[in-house]
PDB file of N, CA and C in Angstrom:
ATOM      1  N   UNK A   1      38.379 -12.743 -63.749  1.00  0.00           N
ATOM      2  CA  UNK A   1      39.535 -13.084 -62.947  1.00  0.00           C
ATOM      3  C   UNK A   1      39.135 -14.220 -62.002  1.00  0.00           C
ATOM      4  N   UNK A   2      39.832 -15.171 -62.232  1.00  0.00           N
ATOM      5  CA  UNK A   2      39.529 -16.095 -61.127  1.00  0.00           C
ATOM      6  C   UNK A   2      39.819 -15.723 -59.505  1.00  0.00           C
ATOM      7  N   UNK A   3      39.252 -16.565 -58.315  1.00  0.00           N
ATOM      8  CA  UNK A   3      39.319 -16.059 -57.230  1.00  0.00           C
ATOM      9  C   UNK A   3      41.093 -16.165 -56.865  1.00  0.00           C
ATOM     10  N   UNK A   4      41.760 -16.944 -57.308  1.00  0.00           N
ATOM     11  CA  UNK A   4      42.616 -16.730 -56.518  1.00  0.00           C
ATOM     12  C   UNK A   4      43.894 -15.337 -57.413  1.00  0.00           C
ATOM     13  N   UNK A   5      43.687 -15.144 -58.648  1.00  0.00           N
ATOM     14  CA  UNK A   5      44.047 -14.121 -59.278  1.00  0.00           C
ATOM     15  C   UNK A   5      43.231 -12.257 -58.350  1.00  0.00           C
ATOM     16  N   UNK A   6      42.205 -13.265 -57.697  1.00  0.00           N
ATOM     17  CA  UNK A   6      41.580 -11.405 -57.324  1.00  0.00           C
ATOM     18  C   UNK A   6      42.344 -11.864 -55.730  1.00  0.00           C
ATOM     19  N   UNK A   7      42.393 -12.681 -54.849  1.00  0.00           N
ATOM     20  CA  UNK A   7      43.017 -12.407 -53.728  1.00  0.00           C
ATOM     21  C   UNK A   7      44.525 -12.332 -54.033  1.00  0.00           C
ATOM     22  N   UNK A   8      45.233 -12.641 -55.231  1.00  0.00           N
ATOM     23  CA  UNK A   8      46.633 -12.304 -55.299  1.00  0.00           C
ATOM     24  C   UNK A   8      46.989 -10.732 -55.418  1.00  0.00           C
ATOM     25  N   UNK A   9      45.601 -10.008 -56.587  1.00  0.00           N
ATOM     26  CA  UNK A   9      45.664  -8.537 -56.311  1.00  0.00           C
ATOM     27  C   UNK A   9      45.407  -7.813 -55.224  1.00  0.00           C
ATOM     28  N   UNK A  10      44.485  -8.330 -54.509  1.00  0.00           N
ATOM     29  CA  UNK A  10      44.518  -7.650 -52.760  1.00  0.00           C
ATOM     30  C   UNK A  10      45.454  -8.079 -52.718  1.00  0.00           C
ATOM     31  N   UNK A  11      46.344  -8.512 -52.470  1.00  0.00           N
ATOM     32  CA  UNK A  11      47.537  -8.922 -51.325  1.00  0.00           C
ATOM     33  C   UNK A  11      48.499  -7.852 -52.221  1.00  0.00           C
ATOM     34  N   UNK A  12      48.770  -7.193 -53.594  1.00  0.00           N
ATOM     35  CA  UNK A  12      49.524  -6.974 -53.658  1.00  0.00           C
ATOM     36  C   UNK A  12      49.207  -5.112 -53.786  1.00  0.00           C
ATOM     37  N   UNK A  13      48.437  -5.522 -53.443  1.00  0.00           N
ATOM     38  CA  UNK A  13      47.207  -3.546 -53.616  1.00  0.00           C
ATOM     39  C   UNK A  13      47.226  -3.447 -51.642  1.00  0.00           C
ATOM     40  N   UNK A  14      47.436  -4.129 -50.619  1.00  0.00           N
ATOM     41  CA  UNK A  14      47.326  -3.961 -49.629  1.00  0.00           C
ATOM     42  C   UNK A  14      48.345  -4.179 -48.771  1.00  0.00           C
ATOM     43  N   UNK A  15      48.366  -3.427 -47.598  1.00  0.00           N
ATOM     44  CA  UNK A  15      49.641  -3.614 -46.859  1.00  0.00           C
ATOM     45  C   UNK A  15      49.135  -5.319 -46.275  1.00  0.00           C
ATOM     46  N   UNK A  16      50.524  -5.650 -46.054  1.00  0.00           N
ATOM     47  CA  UNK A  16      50.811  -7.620 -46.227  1.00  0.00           C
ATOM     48  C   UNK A  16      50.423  -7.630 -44.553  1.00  0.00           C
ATOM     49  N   UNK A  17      49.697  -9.144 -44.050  1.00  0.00           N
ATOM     50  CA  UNK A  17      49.376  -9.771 -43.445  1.00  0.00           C
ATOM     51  C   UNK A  17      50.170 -10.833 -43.342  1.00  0.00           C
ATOM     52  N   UNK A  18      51.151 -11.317 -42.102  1.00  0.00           N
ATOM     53  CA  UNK A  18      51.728 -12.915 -42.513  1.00  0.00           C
ATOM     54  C   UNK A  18      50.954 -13.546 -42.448  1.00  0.00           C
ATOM     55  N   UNK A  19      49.749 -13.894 -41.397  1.00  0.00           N
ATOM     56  CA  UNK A  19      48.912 -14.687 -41.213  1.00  0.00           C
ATOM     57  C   UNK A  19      48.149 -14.897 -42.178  1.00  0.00           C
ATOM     58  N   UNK A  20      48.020 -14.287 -42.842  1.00  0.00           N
ATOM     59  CA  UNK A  20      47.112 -13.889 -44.151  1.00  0.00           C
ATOM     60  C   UNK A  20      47.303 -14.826 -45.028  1.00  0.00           C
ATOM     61  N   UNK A  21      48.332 -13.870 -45.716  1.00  0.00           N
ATOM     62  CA  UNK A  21      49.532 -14.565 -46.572  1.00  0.00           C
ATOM     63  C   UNK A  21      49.637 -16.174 -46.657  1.00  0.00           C
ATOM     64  N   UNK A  22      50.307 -16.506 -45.214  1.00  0.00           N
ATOM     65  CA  UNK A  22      50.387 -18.006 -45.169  1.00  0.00           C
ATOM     66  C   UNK A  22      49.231 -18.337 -45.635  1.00  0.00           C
ATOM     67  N   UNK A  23      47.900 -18.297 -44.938  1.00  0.00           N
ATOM     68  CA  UNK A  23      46.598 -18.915 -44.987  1.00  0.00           C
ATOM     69  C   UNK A  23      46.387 -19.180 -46.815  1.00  0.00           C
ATOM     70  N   UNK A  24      46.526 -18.189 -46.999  1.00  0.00           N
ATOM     71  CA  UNK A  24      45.905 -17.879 -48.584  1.00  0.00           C
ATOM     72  C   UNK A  24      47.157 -18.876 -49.444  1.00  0.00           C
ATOM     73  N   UNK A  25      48.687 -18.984 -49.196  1.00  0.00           N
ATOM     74  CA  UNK A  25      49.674 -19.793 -49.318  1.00  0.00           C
ATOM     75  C   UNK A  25      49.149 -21.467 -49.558  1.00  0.00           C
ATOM     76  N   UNK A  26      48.660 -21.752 -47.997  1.00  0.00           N
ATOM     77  CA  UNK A  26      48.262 -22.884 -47.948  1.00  0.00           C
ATOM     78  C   UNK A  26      47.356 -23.425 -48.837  1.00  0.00           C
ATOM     79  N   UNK A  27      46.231 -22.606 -48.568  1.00  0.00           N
ATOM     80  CA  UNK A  27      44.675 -22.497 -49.840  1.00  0.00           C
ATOM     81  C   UNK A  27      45.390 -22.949 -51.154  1.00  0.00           C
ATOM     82  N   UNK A  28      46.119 -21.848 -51.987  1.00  0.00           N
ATOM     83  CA  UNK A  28      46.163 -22.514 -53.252  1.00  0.00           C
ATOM     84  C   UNK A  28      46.782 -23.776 -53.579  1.00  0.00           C
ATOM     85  N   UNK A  29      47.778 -23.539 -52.081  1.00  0.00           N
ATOM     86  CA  UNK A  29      48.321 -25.266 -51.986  1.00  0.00           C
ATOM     87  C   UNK A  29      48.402 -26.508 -52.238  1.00  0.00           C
ATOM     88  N   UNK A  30      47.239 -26.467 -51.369  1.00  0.00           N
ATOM     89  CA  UNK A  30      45.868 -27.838 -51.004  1.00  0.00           C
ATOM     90  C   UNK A  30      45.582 -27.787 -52.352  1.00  0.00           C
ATOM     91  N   UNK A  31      44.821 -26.542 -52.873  1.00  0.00           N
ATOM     92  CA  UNK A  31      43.912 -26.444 -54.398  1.00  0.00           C
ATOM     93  C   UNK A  31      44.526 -26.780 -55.267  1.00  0.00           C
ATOM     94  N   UNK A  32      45.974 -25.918 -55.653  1.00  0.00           N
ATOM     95  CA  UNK A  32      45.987 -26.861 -56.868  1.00  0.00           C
ATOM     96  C   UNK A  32      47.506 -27.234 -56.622  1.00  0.00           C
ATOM     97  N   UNK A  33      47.774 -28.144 -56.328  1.00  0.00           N
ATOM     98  CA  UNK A  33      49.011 -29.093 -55.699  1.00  0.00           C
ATOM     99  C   UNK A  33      49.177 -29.595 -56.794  1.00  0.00           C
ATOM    100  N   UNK A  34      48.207 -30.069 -57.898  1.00  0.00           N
ATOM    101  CA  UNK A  34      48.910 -31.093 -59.319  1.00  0.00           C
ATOM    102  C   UNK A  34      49.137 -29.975 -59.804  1.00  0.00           C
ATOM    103  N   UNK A  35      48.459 -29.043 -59.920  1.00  0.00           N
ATOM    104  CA  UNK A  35      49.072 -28.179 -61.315  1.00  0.00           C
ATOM    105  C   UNK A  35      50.233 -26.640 -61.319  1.00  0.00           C
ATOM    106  N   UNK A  36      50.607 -26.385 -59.577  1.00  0.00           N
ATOM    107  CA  UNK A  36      51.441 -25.437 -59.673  1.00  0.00           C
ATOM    108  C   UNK A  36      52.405 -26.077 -58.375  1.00  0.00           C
ATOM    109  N   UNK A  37      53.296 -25.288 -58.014  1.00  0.00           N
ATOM    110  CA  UNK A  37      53.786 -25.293 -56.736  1.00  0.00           C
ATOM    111  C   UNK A  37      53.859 -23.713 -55.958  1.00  0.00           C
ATOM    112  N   UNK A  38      53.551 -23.938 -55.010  1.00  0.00           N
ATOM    113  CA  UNK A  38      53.725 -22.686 -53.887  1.00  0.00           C
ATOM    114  C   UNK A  38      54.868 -22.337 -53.002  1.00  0.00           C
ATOM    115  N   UNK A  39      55.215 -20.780 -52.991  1.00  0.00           N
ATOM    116  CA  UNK A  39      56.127 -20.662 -51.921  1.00  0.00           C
ATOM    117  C   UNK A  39      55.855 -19.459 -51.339  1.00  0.00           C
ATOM    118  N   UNK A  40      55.870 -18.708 -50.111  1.00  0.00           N
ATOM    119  CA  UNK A  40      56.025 -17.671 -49.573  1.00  0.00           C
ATOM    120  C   UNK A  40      57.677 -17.294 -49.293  1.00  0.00           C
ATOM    121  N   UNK A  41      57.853 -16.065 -49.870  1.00  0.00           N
ATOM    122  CA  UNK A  41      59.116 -15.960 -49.080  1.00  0.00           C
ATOM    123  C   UNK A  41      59.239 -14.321 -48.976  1.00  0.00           C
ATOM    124  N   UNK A  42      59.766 -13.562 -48.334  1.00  0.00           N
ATOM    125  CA  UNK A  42      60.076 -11.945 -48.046  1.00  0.00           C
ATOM    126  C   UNK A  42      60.762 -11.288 -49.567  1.00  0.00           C
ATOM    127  N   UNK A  43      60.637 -10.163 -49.890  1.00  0.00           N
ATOM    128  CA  UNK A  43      61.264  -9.559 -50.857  1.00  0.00           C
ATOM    129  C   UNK A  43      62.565  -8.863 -50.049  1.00  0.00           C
ATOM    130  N   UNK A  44      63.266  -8.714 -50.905  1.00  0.00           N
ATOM    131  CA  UNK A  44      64.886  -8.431 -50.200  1.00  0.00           C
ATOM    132  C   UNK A  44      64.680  -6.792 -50.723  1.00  0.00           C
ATOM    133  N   UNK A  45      64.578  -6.742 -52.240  1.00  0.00           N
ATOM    134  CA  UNK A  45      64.703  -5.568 -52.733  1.00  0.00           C
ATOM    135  C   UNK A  45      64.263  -5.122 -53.946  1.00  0.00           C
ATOM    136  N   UNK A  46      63.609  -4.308 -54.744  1.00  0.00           N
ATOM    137  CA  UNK A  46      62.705  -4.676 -56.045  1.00  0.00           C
ATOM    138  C   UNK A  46      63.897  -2.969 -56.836  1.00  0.00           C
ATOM    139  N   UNK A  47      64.382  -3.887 -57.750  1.00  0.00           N
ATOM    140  CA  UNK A  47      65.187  -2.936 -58.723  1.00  0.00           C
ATOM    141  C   UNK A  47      64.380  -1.819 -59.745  1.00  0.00           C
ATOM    142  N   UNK A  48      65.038  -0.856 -59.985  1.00  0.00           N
ATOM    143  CA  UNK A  48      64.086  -0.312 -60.982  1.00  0.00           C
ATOM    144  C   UNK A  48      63.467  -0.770 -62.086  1.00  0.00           C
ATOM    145  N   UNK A  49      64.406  -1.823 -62.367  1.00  0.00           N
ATOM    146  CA  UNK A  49      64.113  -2.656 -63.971  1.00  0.00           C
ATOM    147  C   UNK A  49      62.985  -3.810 -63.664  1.00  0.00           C
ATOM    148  N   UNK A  50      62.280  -3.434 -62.460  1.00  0.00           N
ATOM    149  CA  UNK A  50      61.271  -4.607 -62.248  1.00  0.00           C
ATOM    150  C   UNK A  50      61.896  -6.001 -61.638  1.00  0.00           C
ATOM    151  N   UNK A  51      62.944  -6.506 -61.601  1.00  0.00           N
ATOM    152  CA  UNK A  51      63.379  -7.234 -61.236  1.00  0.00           C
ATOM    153  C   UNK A  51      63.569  -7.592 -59.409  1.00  0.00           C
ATOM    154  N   UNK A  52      63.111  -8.673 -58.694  1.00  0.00           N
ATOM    155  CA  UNK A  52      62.905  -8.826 -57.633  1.00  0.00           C
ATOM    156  C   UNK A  52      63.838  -9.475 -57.035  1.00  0.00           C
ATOM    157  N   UNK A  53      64.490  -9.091 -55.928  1.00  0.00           N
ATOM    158  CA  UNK A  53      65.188 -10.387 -54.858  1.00  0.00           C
ATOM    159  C   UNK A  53      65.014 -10.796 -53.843  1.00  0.00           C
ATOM    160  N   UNK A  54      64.615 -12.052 -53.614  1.00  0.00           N
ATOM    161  CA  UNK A  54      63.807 -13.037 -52.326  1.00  0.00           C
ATOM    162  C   UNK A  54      65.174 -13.709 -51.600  1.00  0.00           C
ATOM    163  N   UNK A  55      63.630 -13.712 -50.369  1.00  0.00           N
ATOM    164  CA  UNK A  55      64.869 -14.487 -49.619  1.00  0.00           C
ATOM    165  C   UNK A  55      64.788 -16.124 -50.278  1.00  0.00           C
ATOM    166  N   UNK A  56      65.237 -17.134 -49.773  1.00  0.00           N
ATOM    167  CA  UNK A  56      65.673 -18.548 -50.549  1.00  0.00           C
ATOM    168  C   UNK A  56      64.361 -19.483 -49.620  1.00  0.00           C
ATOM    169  N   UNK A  57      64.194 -18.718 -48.075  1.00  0.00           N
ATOM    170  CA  UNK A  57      63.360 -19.528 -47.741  1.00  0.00           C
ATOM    171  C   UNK A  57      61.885 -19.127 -48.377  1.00  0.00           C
ATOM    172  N   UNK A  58      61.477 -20.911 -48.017  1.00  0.00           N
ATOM    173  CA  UNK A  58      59.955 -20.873 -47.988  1.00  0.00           C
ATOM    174  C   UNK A  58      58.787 -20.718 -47.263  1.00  0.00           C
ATOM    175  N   UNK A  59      58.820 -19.791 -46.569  1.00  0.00           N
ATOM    176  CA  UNK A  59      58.021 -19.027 -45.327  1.00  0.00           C
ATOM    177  C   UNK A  59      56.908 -20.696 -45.451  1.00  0.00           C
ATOM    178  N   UNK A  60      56.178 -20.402 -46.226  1.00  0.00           N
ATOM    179  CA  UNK A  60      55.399 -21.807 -45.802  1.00  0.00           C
ATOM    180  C   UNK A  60      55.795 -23.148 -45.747  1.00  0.00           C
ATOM    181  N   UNK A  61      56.796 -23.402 -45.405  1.00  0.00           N
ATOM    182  CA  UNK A  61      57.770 -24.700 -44.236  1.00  0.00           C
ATOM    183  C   UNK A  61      58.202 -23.979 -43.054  1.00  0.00           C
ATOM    184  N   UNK A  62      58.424 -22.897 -43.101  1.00  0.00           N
ATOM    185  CA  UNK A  62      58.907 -22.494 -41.447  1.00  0.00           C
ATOM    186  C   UNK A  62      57.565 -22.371 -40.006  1.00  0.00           C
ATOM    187  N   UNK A  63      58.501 -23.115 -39.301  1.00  0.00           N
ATOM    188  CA  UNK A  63      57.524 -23.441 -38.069  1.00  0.00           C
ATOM    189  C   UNK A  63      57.523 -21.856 -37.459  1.00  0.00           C
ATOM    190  N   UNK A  64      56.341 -21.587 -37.001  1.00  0.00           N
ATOM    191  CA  UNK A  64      55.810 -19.718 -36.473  1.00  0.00           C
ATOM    192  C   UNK A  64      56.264 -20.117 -35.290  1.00  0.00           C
TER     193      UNK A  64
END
């Protein structure tokens, strides 16, 4: 598993950190900026069928 595949499973095996979160947000950011894009945003509500709903913002553009 690459490193940022094993800090995506902590984050999702552990109760959430914003500070965290962002930080680790930014990290893959910077890292790989050509080959993905990043967003943080809150979960609204996770359906039984696996299916997720976010909020629209991108926590990593909002000023803290």
């Amino acid at each position: 598993m690459s490193n940022a595949g094993n800090e995506l499973f902590n984050i999702i095996n552990s109760p959430t950190d914003s500070y965290y979160n962002k930080a680790l947000g930014y990290e893959l950011e910077n890292t790989f900026a050509e080959s993905m894009s990043v967003s943080l945003s809150n979960i609204i509500s996770i359906s039984s069928d696996g299916g997720i709903e976010i909020e629209e913002e991108n926590l990593l553009r909002k000023e803290s």
